[in-house]
Protein backbone atom coordinates (compact mmCIF):
# COMPACT_ATOMS: atom_id res chain seq x y z
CA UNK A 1 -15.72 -8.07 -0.25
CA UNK A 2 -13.55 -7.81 2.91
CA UNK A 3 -9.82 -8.18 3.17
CA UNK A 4 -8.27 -10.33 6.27
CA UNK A 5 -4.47 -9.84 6.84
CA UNK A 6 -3.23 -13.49 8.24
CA UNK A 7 -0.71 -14.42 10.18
CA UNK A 8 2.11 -17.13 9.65
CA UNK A 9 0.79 -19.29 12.48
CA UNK A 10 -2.60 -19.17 10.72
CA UNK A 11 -1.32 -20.87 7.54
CA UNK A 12 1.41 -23.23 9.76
CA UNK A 13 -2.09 -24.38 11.86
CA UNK A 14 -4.02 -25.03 8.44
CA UNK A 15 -1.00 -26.93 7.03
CA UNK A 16 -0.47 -29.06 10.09
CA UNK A 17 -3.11 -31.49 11.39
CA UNK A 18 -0.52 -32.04 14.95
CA UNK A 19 -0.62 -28.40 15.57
CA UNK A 20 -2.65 -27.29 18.75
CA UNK A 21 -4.50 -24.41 16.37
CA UNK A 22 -5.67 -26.35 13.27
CA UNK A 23 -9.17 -27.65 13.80
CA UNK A 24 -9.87 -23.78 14.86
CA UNK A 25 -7.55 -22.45 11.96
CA UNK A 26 -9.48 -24.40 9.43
CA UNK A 27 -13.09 -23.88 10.94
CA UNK A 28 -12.56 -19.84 10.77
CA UNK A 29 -10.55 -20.56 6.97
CA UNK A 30 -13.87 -22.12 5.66
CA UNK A 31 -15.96 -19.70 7.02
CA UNK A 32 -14.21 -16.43 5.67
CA UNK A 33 -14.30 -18.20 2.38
CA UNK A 34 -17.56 -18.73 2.36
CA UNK A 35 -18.30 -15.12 3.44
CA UNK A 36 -16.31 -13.91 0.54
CA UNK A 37 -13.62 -12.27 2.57
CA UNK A 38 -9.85 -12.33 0.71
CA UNK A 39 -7.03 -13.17 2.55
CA UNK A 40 -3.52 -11.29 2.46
CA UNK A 41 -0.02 -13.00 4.12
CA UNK A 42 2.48 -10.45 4.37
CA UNK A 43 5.84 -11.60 2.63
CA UNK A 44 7.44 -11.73 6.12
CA UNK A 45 5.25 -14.35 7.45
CA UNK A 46 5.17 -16.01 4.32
CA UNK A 47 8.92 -17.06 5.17
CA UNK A 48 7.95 -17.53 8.15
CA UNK A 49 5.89 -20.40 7.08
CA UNK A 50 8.47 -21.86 5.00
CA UNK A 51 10.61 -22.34 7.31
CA UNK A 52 9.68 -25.84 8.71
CA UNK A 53 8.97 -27.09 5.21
CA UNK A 54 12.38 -25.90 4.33
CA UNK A 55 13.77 -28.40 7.14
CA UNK A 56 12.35 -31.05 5.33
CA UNK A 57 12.97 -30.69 1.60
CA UNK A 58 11.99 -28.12 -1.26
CA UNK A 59 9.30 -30.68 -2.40
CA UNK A 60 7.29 -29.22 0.89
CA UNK A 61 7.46 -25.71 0.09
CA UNK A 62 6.46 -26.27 -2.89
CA UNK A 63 2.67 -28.07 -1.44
CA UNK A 64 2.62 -25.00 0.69
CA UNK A 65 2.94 -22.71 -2.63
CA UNK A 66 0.13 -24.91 -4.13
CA UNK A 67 -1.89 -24.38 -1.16
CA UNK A 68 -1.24 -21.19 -1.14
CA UNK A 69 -1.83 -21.01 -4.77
CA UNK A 70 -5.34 -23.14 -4.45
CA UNK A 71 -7.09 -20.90 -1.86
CA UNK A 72 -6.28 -18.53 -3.00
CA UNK A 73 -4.32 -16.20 -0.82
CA UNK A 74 -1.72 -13.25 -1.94
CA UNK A 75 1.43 -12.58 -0.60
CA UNK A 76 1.85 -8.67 -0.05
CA UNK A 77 4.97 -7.69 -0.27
CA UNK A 78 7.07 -5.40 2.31
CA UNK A 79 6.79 -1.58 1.09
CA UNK A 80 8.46 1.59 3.03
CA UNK A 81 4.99 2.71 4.22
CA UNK A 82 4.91 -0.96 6.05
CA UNK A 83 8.06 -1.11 6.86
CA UNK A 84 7.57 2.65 8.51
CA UNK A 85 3.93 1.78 10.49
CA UNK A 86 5.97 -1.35 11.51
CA UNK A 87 8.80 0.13 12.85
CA UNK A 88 6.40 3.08 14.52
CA UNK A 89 4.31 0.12 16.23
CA UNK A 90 7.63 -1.95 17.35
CA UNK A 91 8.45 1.59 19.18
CA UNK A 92 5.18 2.05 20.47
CA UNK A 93 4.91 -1.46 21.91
CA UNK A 94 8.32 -2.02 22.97
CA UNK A 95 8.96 -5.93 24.03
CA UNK A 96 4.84 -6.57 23.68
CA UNK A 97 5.31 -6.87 20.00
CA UNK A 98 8.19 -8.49 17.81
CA UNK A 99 8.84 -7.13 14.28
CA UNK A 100 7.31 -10.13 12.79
CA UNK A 101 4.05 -9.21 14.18
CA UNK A 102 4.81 -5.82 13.67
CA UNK A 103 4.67 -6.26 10.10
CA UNK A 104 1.49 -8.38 9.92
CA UNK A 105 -0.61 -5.47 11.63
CA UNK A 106 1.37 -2.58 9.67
CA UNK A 107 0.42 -4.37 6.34
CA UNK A 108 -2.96 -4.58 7.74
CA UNK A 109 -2.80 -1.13 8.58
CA UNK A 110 -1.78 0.20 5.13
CA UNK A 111 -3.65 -2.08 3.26
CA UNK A 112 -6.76 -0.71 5.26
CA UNK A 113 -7.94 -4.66 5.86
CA UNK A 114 -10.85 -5.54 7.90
CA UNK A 115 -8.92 -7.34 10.26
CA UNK A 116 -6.05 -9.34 11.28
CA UNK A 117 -6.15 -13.15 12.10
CA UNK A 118 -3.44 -14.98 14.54
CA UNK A 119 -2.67 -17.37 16.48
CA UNK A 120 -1.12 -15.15 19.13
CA UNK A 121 -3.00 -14.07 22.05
CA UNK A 122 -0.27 -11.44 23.68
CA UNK A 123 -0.55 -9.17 20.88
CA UNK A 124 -1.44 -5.68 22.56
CA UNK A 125 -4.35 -3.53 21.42
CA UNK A 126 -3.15 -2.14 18.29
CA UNK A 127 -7.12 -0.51 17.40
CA UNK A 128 -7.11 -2.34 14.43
CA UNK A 129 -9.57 -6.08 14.62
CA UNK A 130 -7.50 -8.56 16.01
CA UNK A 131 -9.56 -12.51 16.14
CA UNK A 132 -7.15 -14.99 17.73
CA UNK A 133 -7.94 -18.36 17.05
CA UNK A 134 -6.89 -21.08 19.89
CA UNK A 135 -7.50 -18.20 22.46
CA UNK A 136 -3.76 -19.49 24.01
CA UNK A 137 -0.27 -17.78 23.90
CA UNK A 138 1.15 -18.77 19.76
């Protein structure tokens, strides 16, 4: 079984039908379930996420949690080895890469996951698998 590191704009897509990424989000969500491959959302783009439900009441984060909860999908939390292979990457890439997404490929680094799913098509070559989904700038 295969491990997929996600990022936030993955799960925002899934969650919102409006959103320019869904149909695509979903369509690659169903098929690296039925392929058997977990998913991981580092605990920085887990708040991410929660940010718009946040703007509209506590009773929406908590359908993202049992969304969350349903697929099911972990939240990996933010060690010094991430936080390290993060801040090594944000130095590397300079202005090409943002600490968020800094932390979504350093916890796919450490965690040693097959890949790395966004929405985000400027992310530079980091030599780890990298499948954007809309194929347009997140």
């Amino acid at each position: 079984m295969g491990l997929t590191v996600l990022d936030a704009g993955v799960i925002i897509a899934i969650l919102n039908a409006a959103d320019v990424h869904h149909a695509r989000a979903r369509g690659s969500w169903r098929q690296s379930g039925t392929e058997g491959i977990s998913s991981s959302l580092p605990v920085s783009a887990y708040a991410e996420v929660l940010v718009a439900p946040y703007r509209h009441g506590v009773g929406a984060t908590v359908a993202v949690d049992e969304f969350l909860d349903s697929v099911p999908v972990s939240v990996e939390p933010a060690t010094r080895e991430i936080a390290h292979r993060a801040a090594e990457l944000r130095a590397r890439h300079g202005n090409r890469l943002r600490l968020p997404d800094s932390l979504v490929v350093a916890t796919a680094i450490v965690l040693e996951a097959d890949g790395v799913v966004t929405t985000d098509a400027r992310w530079p070559d980091f030599g780890v698998l990298v499948e954007v989904i809309g194929g347009s700038p997140g």
